[in-house]
Structure formats: C-alpha cells, structure tokens
C-alpha atoms as a PDB file:
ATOM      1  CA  UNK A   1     106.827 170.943  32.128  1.00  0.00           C
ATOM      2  CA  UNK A   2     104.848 173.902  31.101  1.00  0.00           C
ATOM      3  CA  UNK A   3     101.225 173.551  31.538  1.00  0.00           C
ATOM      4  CA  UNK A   4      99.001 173.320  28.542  1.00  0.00           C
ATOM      5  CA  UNK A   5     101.478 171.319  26.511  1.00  0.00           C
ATOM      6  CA  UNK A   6     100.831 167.754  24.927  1.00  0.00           C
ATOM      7  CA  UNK A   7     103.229 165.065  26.749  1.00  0.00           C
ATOM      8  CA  UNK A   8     105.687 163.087  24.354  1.00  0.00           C
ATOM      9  CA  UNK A   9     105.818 159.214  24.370  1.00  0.00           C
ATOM     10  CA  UNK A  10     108.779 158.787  27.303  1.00  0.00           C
ATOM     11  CA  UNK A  11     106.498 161.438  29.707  1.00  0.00           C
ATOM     12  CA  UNK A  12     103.497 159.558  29.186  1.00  0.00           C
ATOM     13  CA  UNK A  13     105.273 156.234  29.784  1.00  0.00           C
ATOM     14  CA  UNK A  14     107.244 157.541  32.686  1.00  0.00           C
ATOM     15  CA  UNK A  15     103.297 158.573  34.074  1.00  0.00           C
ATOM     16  CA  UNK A  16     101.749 155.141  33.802  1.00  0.00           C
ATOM     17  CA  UNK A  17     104.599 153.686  36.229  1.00  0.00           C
ATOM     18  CA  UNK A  18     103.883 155.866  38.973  1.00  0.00           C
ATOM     19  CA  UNK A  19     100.068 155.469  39.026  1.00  0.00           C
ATOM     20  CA  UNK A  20     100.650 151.787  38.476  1.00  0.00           C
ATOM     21  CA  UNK A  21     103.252 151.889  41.466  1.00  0.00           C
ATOM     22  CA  UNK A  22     100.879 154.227  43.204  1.00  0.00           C
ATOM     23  CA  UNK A  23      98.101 151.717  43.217  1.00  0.00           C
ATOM     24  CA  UNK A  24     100.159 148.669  44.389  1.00  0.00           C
ATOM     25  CA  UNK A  25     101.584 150.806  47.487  1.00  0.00           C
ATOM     26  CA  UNK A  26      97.471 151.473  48.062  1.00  0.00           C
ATOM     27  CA  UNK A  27      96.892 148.108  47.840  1.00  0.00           C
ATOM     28  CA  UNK A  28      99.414 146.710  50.314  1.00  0.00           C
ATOM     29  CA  UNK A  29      98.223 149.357  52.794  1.00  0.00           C
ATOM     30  CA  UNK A  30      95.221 148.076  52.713  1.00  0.00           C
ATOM     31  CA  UNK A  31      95.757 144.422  52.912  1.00  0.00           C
ATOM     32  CA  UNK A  32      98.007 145.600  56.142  1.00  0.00           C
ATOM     33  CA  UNK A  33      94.909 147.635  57.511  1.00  0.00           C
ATOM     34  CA  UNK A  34      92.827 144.607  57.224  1.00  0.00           C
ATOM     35  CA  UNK A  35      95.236 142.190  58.508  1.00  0.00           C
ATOM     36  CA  UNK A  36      95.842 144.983  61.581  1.00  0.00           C
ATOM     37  CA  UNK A  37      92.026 144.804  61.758  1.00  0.00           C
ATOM     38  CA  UNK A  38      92.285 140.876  61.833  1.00  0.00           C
ATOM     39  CA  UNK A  39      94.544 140.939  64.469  1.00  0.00           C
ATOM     40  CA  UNK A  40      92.692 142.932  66.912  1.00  0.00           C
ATOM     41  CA  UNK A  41      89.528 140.900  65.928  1.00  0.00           C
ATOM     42  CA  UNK A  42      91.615 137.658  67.233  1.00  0.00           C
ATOM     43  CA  UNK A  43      92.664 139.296  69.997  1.00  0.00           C
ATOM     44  CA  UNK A  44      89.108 140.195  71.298  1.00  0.00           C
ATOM     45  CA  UNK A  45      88.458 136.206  71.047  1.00  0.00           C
ATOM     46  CA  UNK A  46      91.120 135.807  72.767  1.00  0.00           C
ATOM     47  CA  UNK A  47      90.598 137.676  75.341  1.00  0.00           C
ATOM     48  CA  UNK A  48      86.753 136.237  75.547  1.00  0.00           C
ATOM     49  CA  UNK A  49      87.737 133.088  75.390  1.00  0.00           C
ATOM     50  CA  UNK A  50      90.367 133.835  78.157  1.00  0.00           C
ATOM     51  CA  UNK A  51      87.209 135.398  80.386  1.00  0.00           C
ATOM     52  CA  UNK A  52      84.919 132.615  79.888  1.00  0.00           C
ATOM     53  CA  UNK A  53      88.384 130.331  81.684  1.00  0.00           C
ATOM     54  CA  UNK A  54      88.851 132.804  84.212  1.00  0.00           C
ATOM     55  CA  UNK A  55      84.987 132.755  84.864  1.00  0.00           C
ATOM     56  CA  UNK A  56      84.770 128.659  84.919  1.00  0.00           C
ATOM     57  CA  UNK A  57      87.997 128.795  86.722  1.00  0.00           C
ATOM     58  CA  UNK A  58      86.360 131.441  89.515  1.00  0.00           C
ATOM     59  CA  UNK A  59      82.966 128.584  89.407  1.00  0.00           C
ATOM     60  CA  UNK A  60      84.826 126.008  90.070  1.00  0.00           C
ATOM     61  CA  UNK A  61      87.083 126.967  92.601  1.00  0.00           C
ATOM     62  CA  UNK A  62      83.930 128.189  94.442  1.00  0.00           C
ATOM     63  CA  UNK A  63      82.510 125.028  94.055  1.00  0.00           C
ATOM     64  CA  UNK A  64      85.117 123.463  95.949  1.00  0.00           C
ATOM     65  CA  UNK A  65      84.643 126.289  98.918  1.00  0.00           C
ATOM     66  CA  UNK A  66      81.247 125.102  99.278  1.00  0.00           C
ATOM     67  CA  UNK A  67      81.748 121.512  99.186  1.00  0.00           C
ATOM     68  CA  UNK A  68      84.277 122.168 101.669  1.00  0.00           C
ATOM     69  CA  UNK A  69      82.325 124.041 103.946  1.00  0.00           C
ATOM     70  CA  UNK A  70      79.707 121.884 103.944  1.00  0.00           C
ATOM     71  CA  UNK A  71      81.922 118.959 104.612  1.00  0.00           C
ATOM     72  CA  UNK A  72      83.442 120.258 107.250  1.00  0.00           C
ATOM     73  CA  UNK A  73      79.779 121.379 108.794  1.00  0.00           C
ATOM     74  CA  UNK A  74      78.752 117.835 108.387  1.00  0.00           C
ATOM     75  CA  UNK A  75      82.133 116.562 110.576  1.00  0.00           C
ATOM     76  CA  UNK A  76      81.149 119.321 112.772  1.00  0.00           C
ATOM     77  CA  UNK A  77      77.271 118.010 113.031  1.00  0.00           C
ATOM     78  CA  UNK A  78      78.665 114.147 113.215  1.00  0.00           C
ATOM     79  CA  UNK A  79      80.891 115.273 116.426  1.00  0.00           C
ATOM     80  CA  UNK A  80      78.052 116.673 118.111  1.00  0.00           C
ATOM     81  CA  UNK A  81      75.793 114.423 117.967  1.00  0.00           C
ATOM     82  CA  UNK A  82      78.709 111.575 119.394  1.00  0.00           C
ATOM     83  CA  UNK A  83      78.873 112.552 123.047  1.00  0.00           C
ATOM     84  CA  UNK A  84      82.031 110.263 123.352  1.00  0.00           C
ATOM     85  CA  UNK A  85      83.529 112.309 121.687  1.00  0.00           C
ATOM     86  CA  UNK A  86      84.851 113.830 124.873  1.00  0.00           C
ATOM     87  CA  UNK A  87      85.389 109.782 126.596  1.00  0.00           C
ATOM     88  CA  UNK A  88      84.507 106.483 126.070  1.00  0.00           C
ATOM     89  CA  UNK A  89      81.099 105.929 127.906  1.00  0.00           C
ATOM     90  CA  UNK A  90      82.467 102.605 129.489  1.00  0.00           C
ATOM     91  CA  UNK A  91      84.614 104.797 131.904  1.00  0.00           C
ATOM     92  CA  UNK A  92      81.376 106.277 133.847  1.00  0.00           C
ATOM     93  CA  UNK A  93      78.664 103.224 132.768  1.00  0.00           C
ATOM     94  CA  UNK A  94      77.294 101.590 135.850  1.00  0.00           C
ATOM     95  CA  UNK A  95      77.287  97.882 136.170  1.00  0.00           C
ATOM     96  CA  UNK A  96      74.042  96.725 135.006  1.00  0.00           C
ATOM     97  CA  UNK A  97      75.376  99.006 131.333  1.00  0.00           C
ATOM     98  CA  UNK A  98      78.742  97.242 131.536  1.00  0.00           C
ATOM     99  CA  UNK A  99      76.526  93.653 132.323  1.00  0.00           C
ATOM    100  CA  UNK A 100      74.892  93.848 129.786  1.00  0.00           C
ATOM    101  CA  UNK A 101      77.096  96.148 126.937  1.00  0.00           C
ATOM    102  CA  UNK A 102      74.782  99.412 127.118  1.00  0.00           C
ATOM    103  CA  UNK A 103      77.415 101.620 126.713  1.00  0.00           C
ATOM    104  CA  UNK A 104      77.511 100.596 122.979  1.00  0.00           C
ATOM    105  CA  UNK A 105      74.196 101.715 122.388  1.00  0.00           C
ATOM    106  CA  UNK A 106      75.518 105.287 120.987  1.00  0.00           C
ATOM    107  CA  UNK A 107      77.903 103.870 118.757  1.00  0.00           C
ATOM    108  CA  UNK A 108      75.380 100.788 117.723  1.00  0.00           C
ATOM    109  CA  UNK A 109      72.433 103.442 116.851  1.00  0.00           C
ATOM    110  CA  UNK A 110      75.279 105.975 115.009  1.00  0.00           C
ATOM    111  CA  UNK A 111      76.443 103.103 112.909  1.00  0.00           C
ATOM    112  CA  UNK A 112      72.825 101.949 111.758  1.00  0.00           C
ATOM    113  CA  UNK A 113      72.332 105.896 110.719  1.00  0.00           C
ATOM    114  CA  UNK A 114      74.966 106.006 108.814  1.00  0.00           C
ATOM    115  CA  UNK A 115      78.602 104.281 107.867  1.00  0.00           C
ATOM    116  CA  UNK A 116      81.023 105.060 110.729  1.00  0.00           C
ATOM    117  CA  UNK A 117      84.299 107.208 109.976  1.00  0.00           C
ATOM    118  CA  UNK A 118      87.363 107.431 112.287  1.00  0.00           C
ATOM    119  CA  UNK A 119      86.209 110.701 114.450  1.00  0.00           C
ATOM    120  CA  UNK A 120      82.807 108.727 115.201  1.00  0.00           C
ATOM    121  CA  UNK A 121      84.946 105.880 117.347  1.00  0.00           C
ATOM    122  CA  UNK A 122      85.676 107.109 121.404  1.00  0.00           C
ATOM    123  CA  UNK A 123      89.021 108.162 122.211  1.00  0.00           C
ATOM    124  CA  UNK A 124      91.424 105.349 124.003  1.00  0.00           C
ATOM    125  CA  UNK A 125      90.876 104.842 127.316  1.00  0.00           C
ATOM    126  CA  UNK A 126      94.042 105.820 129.658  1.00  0.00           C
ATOM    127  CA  UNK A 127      94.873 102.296 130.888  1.00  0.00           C
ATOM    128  CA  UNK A 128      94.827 100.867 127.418  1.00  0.00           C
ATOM    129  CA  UNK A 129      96.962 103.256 126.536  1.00  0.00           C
ATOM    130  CA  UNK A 130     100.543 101.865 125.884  1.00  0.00           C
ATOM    131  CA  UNK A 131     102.564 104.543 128.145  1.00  0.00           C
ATOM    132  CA  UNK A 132     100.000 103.088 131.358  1.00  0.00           C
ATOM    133  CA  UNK A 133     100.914  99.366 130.325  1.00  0.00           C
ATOM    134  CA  UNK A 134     104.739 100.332 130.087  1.00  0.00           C
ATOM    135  CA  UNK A 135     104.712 101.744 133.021  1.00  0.00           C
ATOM    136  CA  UNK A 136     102.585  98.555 135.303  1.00  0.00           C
ATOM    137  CA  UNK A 137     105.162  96.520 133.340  1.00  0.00           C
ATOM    138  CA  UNK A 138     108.258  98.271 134.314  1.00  0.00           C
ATOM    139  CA  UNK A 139     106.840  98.807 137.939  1.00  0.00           C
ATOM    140  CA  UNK A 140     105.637  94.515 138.242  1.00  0.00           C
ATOM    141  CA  UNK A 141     109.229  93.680 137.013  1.00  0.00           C
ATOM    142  CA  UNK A 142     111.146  96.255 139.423  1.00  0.00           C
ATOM    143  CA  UNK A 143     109.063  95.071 142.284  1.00  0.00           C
ATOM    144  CA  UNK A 144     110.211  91.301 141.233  1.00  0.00           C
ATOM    145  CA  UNK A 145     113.899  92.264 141.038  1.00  0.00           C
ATOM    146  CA  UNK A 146     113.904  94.009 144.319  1.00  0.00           C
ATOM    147  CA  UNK A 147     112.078  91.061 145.687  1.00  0.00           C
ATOM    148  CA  UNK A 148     114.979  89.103 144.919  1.00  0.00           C
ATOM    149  CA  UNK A 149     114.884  86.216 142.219  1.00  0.00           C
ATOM    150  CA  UNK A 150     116.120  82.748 143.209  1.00  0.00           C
ATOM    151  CA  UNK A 151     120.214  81.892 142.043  1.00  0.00           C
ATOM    152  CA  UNK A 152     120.294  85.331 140.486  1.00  0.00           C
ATOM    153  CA  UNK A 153     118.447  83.982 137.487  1.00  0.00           C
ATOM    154  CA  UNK A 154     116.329  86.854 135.334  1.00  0.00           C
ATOM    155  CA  UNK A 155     112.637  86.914 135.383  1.00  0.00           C
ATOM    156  CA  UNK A 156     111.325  84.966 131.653  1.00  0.00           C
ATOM    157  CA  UNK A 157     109.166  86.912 129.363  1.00  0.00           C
ATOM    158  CA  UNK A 158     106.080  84.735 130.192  1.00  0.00           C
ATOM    159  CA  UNK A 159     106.461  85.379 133.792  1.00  0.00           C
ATOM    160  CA  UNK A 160     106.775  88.658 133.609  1.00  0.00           C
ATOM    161  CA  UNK A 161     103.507  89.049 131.468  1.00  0.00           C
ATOM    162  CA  UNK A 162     101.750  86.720 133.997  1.00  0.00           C
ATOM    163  CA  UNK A 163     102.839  88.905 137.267  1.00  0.00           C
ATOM    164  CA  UNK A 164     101.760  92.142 135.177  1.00  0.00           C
ATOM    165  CA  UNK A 165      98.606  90.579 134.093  1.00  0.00           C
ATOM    166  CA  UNK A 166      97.517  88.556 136.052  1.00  0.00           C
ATOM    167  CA  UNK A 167      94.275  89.803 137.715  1.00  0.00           C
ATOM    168  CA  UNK A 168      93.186  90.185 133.632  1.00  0.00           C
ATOM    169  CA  UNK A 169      93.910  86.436 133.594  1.00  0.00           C
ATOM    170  CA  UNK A 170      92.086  85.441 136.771  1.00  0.00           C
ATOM    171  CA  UNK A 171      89.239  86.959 135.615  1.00  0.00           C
ATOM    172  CA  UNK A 172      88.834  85.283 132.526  1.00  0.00           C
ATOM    173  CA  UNK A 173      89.354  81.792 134.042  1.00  0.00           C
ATOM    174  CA  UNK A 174      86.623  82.394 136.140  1.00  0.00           C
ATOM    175  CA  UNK A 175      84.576  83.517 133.253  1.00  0.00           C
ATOM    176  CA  UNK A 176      85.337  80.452 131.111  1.00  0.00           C
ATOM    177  CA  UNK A 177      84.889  77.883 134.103  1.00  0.00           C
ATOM    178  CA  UNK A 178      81.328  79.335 134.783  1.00  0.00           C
ATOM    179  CA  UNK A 179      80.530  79.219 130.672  1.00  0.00           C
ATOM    180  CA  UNK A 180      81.386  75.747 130.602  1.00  0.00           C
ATOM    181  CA  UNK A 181      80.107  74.871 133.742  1.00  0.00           C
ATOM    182  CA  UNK A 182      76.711  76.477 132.443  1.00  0.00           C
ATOM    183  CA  UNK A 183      77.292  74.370 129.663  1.00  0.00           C
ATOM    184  CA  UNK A 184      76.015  71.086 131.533  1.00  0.00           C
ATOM    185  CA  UNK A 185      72.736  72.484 132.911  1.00  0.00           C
ATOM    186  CA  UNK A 186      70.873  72.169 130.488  1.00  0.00           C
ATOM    187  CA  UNK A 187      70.715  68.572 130.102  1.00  0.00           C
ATOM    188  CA  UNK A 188      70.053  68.465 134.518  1.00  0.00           C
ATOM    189  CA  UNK A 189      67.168  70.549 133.547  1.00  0.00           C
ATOM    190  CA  UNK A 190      65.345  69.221 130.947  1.00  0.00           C
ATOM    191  CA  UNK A 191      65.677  65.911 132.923  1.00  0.00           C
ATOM    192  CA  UNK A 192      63.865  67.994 135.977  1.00  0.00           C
ATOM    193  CA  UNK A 193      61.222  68.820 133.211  1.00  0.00           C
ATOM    194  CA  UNK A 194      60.235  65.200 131.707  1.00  0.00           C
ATOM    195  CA  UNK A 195      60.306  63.699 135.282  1.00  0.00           C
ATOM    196  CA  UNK A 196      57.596  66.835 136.288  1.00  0.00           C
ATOM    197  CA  UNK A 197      56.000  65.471 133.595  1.00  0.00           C
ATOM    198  CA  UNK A 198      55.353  62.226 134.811  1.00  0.00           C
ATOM    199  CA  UNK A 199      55.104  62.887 138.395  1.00  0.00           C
ATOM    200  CA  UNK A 200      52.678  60.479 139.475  1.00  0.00           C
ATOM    201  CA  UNK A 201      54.335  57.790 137.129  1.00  0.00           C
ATOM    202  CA  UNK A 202      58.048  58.267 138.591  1.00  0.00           C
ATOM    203  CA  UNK A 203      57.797  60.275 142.179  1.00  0.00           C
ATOM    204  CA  UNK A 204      60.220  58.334 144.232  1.00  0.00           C
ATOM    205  CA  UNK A 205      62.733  59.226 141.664  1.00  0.00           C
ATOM    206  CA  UNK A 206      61.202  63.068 140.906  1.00  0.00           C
ATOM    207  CA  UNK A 207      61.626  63.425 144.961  1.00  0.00           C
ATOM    208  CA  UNK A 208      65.196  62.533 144.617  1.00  0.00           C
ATOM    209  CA  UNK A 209      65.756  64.996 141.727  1.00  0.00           C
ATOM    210  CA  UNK A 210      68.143  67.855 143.342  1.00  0.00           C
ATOM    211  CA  UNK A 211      65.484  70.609 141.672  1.00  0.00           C
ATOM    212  CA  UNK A 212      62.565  68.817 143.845  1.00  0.00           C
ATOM    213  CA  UNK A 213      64.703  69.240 146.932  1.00  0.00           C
ATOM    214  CA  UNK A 214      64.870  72.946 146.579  1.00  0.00           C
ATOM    215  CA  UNK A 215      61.700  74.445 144.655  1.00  0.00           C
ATOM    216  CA  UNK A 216      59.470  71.709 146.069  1.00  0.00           C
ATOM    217  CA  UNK A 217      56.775  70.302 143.887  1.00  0.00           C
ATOM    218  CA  UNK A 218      56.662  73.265 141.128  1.00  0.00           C
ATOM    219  CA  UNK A 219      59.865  72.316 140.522  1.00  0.00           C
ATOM    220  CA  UNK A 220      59.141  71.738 137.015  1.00  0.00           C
ATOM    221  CA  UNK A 221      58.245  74.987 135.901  1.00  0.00           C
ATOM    222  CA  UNK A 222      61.378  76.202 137.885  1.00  0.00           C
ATOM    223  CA  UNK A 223      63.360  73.823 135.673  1.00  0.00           C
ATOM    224  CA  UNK A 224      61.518  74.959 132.369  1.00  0.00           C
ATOM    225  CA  UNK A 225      62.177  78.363 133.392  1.00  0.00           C
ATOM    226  CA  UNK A 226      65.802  77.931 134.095  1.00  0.00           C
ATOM    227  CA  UNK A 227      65.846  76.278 130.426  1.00  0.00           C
ATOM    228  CA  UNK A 228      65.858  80.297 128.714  1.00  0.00           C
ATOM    229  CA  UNK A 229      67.870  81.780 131.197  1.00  0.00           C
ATOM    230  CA  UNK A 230      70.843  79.622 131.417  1.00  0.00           C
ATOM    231  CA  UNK A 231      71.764  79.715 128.176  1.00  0.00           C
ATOM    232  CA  UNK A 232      71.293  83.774 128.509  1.00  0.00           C
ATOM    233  CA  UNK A 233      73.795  83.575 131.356  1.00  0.00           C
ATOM    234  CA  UNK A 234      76.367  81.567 129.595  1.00  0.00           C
ATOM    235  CA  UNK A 235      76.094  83.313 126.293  1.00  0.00           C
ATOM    236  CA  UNK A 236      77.068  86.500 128.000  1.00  0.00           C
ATOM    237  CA  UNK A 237      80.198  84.800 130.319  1.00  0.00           C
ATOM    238  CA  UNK A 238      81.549  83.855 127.298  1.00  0.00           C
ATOM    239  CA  UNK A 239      81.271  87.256 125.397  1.00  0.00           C
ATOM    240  CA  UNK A 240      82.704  89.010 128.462  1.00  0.00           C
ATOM    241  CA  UNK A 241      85.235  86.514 128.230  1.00  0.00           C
ATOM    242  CA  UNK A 242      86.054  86.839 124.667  1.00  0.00           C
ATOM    243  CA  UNK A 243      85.992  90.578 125.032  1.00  0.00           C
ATOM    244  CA  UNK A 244      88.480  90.273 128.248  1.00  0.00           C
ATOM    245  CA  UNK A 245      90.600  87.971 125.762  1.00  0.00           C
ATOM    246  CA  UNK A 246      90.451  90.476 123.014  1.00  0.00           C
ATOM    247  CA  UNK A 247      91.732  93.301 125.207  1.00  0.00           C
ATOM    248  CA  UNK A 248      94.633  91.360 127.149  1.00  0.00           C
ATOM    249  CA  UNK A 249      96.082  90.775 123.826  1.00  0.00           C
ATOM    250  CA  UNK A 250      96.418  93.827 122.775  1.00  0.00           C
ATOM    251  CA  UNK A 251      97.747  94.852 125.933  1.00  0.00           C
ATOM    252  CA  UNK A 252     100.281  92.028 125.644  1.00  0.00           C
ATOM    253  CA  UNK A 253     101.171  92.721 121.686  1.00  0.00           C
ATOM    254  CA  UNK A 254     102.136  96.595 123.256  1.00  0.00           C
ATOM    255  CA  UNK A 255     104.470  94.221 125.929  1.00  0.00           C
ATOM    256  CA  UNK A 256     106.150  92.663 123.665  1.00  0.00           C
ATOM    257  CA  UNK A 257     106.953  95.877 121.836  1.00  0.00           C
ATOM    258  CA  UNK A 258     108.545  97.531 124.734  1.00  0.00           C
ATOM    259  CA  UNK A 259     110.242  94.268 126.095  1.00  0.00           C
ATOM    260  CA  UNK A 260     111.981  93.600 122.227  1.00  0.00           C
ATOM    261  CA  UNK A 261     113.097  97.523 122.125  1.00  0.00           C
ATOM    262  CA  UNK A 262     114.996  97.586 125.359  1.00  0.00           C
END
C-alpha cells in the first residue's frame, strides 16, 4: 500500500488484530519474565534457608565434638586420679590395711566424690580369675586320681570342691568359731564389772572371778575396758568372715561352670 493513501474498512480491520495480538504476545512475555523473576526469587530462599541447615547442621555436629572431648577428658581425669587403675591395692596392702580394710579407702573417698562408673572399680585380681581356679581345680582333682581313689569309684562334686578349697574353708571356720566364741564374753565381763563394784561386799567370790586371777585387783577396769573392745574384735571376725564367704562362692559358682561344661 502506497503511502499517503486513506485505508478502506477490511485494512483497517485487518490492523486492529495485529496490535490487539501484538499486545497479548507482550503481555504473556511479561507475565513469563515475572514468573522467571519469581522463580529465581524462590530459589535464593531456598538456598538461604538451605545455609541456615547447613550452618545449624555444622553447630551441632560441633557441639557433639566438644561434648565428646570433654567427656572423654573427664574419663581421662577420673583414671588418673584412681591409682588402681593399674591393680587392686589389696595385692601390695600390708596386714594392719588388710586388718582393718584400708585398702578401700581410695575407692570409699572416690565414691563419696562422685557416683562410681565401671573404669573407677580395680581390675580382677589373678587368682580370682576363673582360668587360675580352673587350673587349682584341674590340678587338686589330677593329684586325687593319681593318688588312687578307693574301688575305682570317681571323686563327687562336693569333694572335689572341698580338696580344691579347702584352706578357704579352714579359714573361715576359724573365723566364725572365734565370732561366736567372742559372742559369750560379754556377759563374763560385765559380771567382772558389778562384782568390782562391790568388792568389799562380795570379795571371796570377786577373788575367785577368773579376771581377778589375772589383772589382780584393777581387774575391774580391765573388764570395763574389755567391754568396747570385744565387741570391736568380733564385729570384724565376722566381716572377714562374711567377706571370705562372699569370695569362695564366687570362686565355687566359676567351679561349677567348668565341672557342668566338661
């Protein structure tokens, strides 16, 4: 079409559609441009959001390191301050420590600082162990069956135990004899005391009393002395003995284990 020239109706028509389909293409490139725009905007939340994880991620995980490290300082700390940790202090205690329990002491004072945990406790000692006690069994009950056993007949379970343990056992008979025996003094002294008492009232029989015979005429205070420390002395036969009990067993339950698996 020549310049200058009016349009007719169908140019003029034919015009309006293309601006009008001009303007909808404009429009839908722009509602992609700000959807595009939209997208990258979500995107950079994402990714934020996705730091701030990895950075609470990276906080907590060092979080753990530390409590970790300081855990295992305070195990570290707890071990050196236990010197049994290397052996149980009975093995070198003297005999007044063993008399009278010293050894404990460390353990005692470690479990009134603080609640004890399994690396505070002192290793085993070697003939507690259950390889030493297999072995004094196997060798008591070899020795018996080389001996020779009367009509061929096998050695019982409770005579086996007996010949394995029996110096444990001897020991604690003694121990219980004396604790009861201690038992009964008591009463012999306080009887020492009221006739020291009255003396002058009853001295042909305070002369016959067997405490006159050998402390004299203080015999009294002898006997009101003796009042404090017998019980002392019986209190600790009997927790030897119940200590000596407590141990045999355990050396027994480990006897019965090997003697039911062969």
């Amino acid at each position: 079409m020549c310049e200058g020239l009016p349009m007719s109706a169908g140019e003029i028509e034919e015009d309006g559609r293309k601006q009008i389909t001009t303007k909808s293409e404009g429009g839908e490139e722009g509602r992609g441009a700000e959807e595009t725009n939209g997208e990258n905007d979500g995107g950079t939340s994402s990714n934020g959001s996705s730091q701030v994880e990895t950075g609470s991620s990276s906080g907590s995980r060092a979080t753990g390191v530390r409590e970790d490290v300081a855990s295992r300082e305070k195990n570290t700390s707890r071990q050196a301050e236990m010197p049994q940790a290397q052996g149980s202090p009975q093995q070198t205690a003297n005999i007044i420590r063993l008399t009278f329990f010293w050894w404990l002491n460390g353990l005692l004072w470690q479990g009134y600082k603080q609640p004890l945990e399994e690396e505070d406790l002192w290793p085993l000692m070697p003939r507690d162990s259950s390889s030493f006690i297999r072995d004094r069994f196997e060798t008591t009950v070899c020795k018996e069956n080389a001996n020779g056993i009367p009509n061929g007949r096998r050695l019982s379970l409770a005579s086996q135990l007996f010949l394995t343990f029996k110096l444990e056992i001897v020991v604690m008979a003694i121990l219980r004899l004396a604790s009861d025996a201690l038992l009964l003094f008591p009463s012999l002294l306080l009887n020492a005391v009221l006739l020291y008492m009255d003396y002058d009232v009853h001295r042909d029989k305070a002369r016959k009393n067997f405490m006159f015979k050998i402390f004299g005429r203080k015999f009294g205070l002898y006997a009101a002395a003796g009042l404090f420390i017998i019980p002392f002395l019986r209190t600790l036969a009997e927790n030897h003995y119940y200590v000596r009990a407590f141990i045999l067993g355990n050396r027994v339950c480990s006897t019965q284990t090997l003697f039911s698996n062969n």
